[in-house]
C-alpha atoms as a PDB file:
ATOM      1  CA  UNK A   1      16.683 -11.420 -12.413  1.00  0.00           C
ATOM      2  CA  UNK A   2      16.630 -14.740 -11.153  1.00  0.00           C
ATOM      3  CA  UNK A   3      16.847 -14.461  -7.438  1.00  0.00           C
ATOM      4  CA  UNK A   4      14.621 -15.244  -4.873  1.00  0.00           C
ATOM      5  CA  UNK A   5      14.049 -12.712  -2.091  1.00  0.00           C
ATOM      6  CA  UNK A   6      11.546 -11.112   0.001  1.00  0.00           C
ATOM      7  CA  UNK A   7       8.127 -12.606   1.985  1.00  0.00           C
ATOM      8  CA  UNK A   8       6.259 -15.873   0.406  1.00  0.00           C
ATOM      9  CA  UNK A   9       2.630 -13.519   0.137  1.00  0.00           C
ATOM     10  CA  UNK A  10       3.974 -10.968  -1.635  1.00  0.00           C
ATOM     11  CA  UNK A  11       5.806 -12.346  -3.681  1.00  0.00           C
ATOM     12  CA  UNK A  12       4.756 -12.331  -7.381  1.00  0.00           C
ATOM     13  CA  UNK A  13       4.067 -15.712  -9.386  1.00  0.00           C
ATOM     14  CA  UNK A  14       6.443 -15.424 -12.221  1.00  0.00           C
ATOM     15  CA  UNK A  15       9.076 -15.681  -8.740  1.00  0.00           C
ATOM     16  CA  UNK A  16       7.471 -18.414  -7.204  1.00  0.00           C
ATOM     17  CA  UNK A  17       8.123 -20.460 -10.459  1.00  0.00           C
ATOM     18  CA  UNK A  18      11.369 -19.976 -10.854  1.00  0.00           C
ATOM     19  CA  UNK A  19      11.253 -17.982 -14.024  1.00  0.00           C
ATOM     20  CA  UNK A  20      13.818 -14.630 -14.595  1.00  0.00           C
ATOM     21  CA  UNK A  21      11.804 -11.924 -14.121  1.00  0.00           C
ATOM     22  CA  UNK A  22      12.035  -7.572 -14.345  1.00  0.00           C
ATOM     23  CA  UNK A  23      12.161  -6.564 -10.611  1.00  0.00           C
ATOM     24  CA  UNK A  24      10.124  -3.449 -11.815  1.00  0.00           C
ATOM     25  CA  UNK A  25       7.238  -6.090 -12.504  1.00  0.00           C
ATOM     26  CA  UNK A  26       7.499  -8.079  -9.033  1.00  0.00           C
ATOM     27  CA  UNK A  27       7.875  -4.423  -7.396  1.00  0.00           C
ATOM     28  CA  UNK A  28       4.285  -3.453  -8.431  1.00  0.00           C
ATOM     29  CA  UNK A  29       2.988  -7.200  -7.622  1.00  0.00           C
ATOM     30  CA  UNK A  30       4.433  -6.360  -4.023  1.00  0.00           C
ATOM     31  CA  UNK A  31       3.405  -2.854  -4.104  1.00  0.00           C
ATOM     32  CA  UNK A  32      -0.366  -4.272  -5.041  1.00  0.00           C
ATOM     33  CA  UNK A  33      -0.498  -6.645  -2.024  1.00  0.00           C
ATOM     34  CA  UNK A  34       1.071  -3.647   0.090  1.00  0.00           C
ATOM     35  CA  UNK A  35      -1.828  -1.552  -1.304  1.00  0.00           C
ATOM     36  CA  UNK A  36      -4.421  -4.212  -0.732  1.00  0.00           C
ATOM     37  CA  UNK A  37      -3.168  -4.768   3.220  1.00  0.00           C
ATOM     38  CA  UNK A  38      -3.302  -0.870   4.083  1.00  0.00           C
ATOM     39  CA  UNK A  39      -6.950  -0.512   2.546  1.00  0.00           C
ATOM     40  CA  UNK A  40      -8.322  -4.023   4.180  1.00  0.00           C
ATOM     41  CA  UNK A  41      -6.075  -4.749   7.344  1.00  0.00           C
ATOM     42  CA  UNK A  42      -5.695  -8.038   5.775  1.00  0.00           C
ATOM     43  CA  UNK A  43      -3.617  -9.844   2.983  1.00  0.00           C
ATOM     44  CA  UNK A  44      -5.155 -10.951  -0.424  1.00  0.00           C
ATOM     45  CA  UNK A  45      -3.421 -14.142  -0.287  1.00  0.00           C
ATOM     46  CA  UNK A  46      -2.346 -16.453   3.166  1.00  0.00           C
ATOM     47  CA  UNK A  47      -0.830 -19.048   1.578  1.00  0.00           C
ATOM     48  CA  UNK A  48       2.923 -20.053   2.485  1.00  0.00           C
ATOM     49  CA  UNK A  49       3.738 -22.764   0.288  1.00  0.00           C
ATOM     50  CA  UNK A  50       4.690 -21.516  -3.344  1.00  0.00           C
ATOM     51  CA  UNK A  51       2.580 -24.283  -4.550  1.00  0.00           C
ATOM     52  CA  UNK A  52      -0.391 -23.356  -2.805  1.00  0.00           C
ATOM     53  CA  UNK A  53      -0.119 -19.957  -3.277  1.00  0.00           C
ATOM     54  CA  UNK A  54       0.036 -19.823  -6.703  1.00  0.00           C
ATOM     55  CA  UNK A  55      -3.380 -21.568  -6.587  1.00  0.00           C
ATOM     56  CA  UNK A  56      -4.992 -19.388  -4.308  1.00  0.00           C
ATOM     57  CA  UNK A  57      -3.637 -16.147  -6.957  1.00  0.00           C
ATOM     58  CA  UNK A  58      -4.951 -17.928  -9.743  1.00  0.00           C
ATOM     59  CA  UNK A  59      -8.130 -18.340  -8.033  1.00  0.00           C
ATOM     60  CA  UNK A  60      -8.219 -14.149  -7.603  1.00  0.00           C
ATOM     61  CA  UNK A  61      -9.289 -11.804  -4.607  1.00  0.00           C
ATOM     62  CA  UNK A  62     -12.593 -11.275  -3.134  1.00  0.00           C
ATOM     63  CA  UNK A  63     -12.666  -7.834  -2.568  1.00  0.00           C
ATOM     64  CA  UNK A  64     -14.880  -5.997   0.247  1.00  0.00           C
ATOM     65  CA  UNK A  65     -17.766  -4.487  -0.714  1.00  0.00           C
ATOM     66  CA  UNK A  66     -16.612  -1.389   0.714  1.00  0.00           C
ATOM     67  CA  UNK A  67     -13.776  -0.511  -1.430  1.00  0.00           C
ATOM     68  CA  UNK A  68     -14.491   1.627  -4.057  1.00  0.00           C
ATOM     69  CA  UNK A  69     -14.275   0.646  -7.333  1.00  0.00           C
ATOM     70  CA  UNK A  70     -10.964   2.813  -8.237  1.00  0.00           C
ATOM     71  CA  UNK A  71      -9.456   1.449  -5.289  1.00  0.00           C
ATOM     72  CA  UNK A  72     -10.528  -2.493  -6.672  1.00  0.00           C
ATOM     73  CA  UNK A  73      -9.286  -1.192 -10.025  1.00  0.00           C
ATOM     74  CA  UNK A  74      -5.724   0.101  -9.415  1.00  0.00           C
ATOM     75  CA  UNK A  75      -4.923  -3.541  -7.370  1.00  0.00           C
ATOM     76  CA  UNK A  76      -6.249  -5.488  -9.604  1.00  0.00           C
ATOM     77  CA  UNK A  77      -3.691  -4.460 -12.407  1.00  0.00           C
ATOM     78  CA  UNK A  78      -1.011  -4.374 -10.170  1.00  0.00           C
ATOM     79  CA  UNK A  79      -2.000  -7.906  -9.116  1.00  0.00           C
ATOM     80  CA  UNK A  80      -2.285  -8.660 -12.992  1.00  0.00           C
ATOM     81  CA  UNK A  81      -0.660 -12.561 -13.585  1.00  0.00           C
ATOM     82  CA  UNK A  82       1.116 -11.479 -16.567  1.00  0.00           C
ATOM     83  CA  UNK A  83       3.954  -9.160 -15.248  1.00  0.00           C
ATOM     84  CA  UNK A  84       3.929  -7.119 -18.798  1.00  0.00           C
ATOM     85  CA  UNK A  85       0.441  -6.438 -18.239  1.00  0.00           C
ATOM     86  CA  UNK A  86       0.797  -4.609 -14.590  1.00  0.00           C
ATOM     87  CA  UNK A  87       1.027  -0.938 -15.026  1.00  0.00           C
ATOM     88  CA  UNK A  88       4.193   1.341 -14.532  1.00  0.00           C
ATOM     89  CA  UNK A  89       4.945   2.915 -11.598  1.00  0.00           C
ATOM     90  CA  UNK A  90       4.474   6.098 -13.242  1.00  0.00           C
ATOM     91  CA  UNK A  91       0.909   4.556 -14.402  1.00  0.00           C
ATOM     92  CA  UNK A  92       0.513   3.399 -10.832  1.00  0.00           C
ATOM     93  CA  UNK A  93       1.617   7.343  -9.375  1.00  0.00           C
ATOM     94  CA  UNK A  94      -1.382   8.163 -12.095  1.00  0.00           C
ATOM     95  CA  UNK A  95      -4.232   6.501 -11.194  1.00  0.00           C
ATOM     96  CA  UNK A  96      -7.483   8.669 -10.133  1.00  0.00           C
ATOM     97  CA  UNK A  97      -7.858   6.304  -6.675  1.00  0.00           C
ATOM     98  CA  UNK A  98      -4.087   7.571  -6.364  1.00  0.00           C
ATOM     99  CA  UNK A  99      -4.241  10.667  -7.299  1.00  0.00           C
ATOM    100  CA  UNK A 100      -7.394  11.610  -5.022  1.00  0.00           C
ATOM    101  CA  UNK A 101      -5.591   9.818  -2.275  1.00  0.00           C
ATOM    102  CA  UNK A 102      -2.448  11.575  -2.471  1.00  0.00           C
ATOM    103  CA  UNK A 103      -5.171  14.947  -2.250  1.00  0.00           C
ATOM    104  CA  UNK A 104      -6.669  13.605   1.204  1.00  0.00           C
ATOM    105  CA  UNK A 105      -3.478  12.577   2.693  1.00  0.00           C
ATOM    106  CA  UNK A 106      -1.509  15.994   1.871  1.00  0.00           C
ATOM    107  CA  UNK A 107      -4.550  17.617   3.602  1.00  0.00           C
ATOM    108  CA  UNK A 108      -3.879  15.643   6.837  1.00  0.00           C
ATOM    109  CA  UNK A 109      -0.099  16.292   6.639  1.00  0.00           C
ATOM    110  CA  UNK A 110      -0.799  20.103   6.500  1.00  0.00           C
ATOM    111  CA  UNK A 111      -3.157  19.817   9.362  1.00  0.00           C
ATOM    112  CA  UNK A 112      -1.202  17.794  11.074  1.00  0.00           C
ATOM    113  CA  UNK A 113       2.205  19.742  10.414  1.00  0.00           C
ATOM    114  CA  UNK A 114      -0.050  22.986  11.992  1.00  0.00           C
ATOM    115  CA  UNK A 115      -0.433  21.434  15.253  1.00  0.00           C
ATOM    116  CA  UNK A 116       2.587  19.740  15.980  1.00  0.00           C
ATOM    117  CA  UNK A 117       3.728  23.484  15.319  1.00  0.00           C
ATOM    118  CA  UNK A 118       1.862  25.058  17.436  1.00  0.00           C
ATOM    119  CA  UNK A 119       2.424  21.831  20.142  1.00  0.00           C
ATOM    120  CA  UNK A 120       6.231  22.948  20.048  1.00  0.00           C
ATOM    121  CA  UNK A 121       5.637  26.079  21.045  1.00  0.00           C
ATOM    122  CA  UNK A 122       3.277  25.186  23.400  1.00  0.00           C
ATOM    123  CA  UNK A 123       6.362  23.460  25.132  1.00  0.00           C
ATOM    124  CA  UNK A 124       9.017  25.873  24.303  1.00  0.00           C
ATOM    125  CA  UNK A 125       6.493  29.016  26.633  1.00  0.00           C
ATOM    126  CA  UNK A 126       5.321  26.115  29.591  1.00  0.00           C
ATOM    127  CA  UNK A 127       8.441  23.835  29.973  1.00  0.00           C
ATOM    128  CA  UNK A 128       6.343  20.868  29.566  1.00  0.00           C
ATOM    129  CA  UNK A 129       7.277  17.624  28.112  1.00  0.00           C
ATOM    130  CA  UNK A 130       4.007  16.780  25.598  1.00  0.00           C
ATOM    131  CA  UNK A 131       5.097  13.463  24.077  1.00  0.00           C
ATOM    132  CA  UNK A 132       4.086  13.710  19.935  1.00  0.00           C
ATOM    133  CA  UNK A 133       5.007  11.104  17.732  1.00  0.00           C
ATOM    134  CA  UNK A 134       7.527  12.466  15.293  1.00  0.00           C
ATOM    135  CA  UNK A 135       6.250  13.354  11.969  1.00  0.00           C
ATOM    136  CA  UNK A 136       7.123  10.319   9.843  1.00  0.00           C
ATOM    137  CA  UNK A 137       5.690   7.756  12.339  1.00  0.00           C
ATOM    138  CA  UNK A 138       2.804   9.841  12.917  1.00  0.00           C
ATOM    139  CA  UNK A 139       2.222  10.231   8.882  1.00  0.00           C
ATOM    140  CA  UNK A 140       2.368   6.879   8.518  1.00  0.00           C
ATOM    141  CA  UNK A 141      -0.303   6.000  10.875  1.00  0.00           C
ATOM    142  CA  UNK A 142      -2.280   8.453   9.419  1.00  0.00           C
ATOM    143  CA  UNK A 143      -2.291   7.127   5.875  1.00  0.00           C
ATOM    144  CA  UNK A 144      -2.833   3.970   7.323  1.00  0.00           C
ATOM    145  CA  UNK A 145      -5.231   4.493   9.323  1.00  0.00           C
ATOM    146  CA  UNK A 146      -6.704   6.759   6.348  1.00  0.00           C
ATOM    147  CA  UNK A 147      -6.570   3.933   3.975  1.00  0.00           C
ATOM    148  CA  UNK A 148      -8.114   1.663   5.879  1.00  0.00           C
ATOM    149  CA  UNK A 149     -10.742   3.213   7.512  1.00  0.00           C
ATOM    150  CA  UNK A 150     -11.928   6.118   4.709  1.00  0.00           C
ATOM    151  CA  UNK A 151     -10.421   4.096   1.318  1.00  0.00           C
ATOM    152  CA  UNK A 152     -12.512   6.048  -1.225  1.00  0.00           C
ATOM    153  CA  UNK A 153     -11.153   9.678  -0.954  1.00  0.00           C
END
């Protein structure tokens, strides 16, 4: 690919210098900063000129001392320089911060799924209006909040 597309800070160097790149490789670049703003509330790199963000990657991320090492590992091969050496996104799906995660967040989801149940019929016998979020909204602020606040599962 050769195209340019997406949001300066998450967009991966080999794009912001105007080489032809795999869009598998810049997905997992984008993925990594994506990863690295759900666990910190932050993003890894501020710059908005290409040229100046290129230095600030090369210069790497400080990471907070309260993400856990597997967490620190997983972004910092998908935030590898070299796009060849970033990890599949089956490697990615793999990976023991991911996999221990997914095992927290599925949790949630199940206890979550039991009270919105039990919420419905709540209104279906009273008549009243409760106002939930719906599921996908709500499981996304969940894992959010999840990730940020409790990042080593």
């Amino acid at each position: 690919m050769s195209t340019f597309c997406g949001s300066m800070p998450y967009t991966a160097p080999e794009i912001l210098q105007g080489q032809k790149y795999k869009g598998e490789h810049a997905d997992i670049w984008s993925m990594g900063i994506i990863l690295y703003a759900m666990v910190t509330g932050k993003l890894p790199f501020t710059e908005f000129q290409p040229s100046k963000l290129l230095e600030e990657i090369k210069c790497g991320i400080l990471y907070n001392e309260r993400l856990s090492t597997a967490c620190q590992d997983l972004i910092s091969k998908m935030l590898q320089w070299k796009p060849a050496n970033r990890p599949a996104l089956s490697e990615v799906l793999t990976h023991p911060w991911m996999i221990s995660a997914a095992s927290i967040l599925f949790q949630k989801v199940r206890i979550f799924m039991a009270g919105s149940s039990e919420k419905k019929q709540h209104k279906e016998a009273t008549g009243t209006g409760l106002h939930v979020c719906s599921p996908p909204l709500m499981l996304e602020l969940q894992l959010a909040a999840l990730l940020r606040s409790n990042e080593q599962p």
